[in-house]
Structures are given as structure tokens and as C-alpha cells.
C-alpha atoms as a PDB file:
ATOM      1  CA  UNK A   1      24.840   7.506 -52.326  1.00  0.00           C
ATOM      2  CA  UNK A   2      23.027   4.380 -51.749  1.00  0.00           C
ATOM      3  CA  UNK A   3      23.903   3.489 -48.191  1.00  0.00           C
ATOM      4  CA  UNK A   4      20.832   0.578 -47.738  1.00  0.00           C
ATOM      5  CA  UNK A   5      23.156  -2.143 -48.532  1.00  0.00           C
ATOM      6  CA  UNK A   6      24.504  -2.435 -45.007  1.00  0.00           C
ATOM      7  CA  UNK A   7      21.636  -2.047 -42.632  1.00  0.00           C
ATOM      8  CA  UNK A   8      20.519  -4.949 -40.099  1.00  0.00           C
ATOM      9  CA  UNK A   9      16.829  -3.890 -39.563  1.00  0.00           C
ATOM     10  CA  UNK A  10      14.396  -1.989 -41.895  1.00  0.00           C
ATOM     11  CA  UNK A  11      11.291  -0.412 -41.408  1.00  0.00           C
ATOM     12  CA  UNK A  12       8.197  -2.292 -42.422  1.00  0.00           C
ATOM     13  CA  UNK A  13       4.931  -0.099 -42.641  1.00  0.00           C
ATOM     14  CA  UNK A  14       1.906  -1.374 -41.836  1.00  0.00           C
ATOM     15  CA  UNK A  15      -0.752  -0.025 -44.800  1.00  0.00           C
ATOM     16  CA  UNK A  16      -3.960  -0.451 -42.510  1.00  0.00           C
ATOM     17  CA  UNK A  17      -2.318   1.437 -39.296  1.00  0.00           C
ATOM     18  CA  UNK A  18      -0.888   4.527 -41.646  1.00  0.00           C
ATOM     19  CA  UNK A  19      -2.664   7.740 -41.077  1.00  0.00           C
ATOM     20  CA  UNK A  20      -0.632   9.768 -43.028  1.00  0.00           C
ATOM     21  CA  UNK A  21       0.743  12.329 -40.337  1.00  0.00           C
ATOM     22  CA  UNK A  22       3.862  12.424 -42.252  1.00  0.00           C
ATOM     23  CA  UNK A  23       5.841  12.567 -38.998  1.00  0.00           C
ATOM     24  CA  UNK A  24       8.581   9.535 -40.762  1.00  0.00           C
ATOM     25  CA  UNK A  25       9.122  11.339 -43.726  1.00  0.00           C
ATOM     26  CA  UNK A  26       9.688  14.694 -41.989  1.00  0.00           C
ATOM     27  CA  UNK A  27      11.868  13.012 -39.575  1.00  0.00           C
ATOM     28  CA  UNK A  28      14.223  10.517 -41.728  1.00  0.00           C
ATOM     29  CA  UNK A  29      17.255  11.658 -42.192  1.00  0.00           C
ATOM     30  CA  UNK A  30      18.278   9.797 -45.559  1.00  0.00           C
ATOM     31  CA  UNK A  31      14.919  10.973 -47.100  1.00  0.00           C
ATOM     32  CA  UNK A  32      14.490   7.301 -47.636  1.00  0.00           C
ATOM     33  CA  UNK A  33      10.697   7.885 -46.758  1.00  0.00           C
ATOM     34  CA  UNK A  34       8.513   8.491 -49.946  1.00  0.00           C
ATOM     35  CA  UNK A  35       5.498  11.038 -50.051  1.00  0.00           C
ATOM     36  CA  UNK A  36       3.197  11.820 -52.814  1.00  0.00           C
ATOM     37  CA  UNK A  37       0.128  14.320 -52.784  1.00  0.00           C
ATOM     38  CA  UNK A  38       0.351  14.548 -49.139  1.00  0.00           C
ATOM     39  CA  UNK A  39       0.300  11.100 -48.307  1.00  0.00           C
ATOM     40  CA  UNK A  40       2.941   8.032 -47.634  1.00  0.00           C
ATOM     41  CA  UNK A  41       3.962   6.222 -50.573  1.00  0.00           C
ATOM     42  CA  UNK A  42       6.765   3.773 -49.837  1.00  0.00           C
ATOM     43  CA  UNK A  43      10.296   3.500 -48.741  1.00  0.00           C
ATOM     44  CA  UNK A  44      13.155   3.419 -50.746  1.00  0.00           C
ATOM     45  CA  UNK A  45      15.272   0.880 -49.229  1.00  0.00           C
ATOM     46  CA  UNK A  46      18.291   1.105 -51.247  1.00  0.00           C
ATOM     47  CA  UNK A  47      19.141   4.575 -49.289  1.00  0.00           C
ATOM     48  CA  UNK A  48      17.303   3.369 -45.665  1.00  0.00           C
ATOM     49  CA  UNK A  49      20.343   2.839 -43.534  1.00  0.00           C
ATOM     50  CA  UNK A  50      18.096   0.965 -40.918  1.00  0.00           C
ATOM     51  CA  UNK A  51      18.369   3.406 -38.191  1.00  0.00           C
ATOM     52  CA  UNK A  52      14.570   3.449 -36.670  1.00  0.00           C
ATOM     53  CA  UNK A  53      13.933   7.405 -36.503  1.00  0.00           C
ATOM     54  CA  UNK A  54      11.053   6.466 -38.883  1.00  0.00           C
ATOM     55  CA  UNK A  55       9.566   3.751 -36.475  1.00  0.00           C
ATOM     56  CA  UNK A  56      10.234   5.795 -32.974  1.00  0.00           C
ATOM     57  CA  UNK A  57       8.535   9.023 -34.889  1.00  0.00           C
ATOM     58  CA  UNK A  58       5.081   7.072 -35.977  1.00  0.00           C
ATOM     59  CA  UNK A  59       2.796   8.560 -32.938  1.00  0.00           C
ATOM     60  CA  UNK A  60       2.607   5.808 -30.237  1.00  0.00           C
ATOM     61  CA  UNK A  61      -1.644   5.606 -31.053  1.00  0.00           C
ATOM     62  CA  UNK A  62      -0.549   4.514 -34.759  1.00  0.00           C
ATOM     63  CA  UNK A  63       2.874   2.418 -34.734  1.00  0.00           C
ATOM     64  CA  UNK A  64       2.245   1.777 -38.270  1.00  0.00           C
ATOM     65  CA  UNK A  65       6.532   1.505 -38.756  1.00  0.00           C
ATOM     66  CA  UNK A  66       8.216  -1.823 -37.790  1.00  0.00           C
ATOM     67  CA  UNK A  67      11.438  -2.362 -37.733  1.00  0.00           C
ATOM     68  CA  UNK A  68      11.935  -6.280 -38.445  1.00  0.00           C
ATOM     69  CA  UNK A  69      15.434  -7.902 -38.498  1.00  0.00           C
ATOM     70  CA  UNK A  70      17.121  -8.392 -42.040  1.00  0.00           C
ATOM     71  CA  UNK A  71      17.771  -6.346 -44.937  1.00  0.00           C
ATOM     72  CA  UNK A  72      14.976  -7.795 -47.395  1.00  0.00           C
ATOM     73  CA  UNK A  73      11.793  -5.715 -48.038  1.00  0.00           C
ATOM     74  CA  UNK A  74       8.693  -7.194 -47.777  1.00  0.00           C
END
């Protein structure tokens, strides 16, 4: 189901701060994180229901995740 359509924060990612630990994708629980060969390849936003696991899970040495009022992707 696409649930993304009602969320009030989303998760930005910073590109230069992501080391890849895959701790966001593990951790989402709408699998709105996307991996590919090992590594962190977007997020889908029409599933991301805003809810932040992805941005409290980045290690706190990285914080590569933002989450940033509104529901329009960068």
C-alpha cells in the first residue's frame, strides 16, 4: 500500500555523511529504504510514512538521515 501520502516529516540523506552501515534499511519498518549491491540507494517516499526509525538508527558518528518538515523530497 502506498502509505507516504500522509507523512509530516521525511528523511533526507545526506550522500557525503553515508557510510553504508545499512543500519536504516535493516531497521525501517515500511522497507521504504532502498539497497543495492550492499550499499544505500535511495528512499522510496511514496511508502515512507515519516516515522524517523531511519534517522534515530544512522550511528550518532554519521547522522547522515534528516528528517526535515514537509512531505516533498528533495
Amino acid at each position: 500500500y502506498i502509505t507516504g501520502t500522509w507523512r509530516s516529516m521525511r528523511p533526507v540523506r545526506d550522500l557525503s555523511q553515508c557510510i553504508h552501515c545499512l543500519m536504516c534499511w535493516i531497521m525501517c519498518p515500511d522497507s521504504a529504504i532502498q539497497a543495492k549491491d550492499g550499499k544505500i540507494a535511495g528512499i522510496d517516499y511514496r511508502h515512507c510514512k515519516g516515522c524517523g526509525v531511519c534517522a534515530f538508527e544512522c550511528p550518532p558518528k554519521v547522522k547522515a538521515i534528516e528528517m526535515v518538515l514537509g512531505d516533498q523530497k528533495k
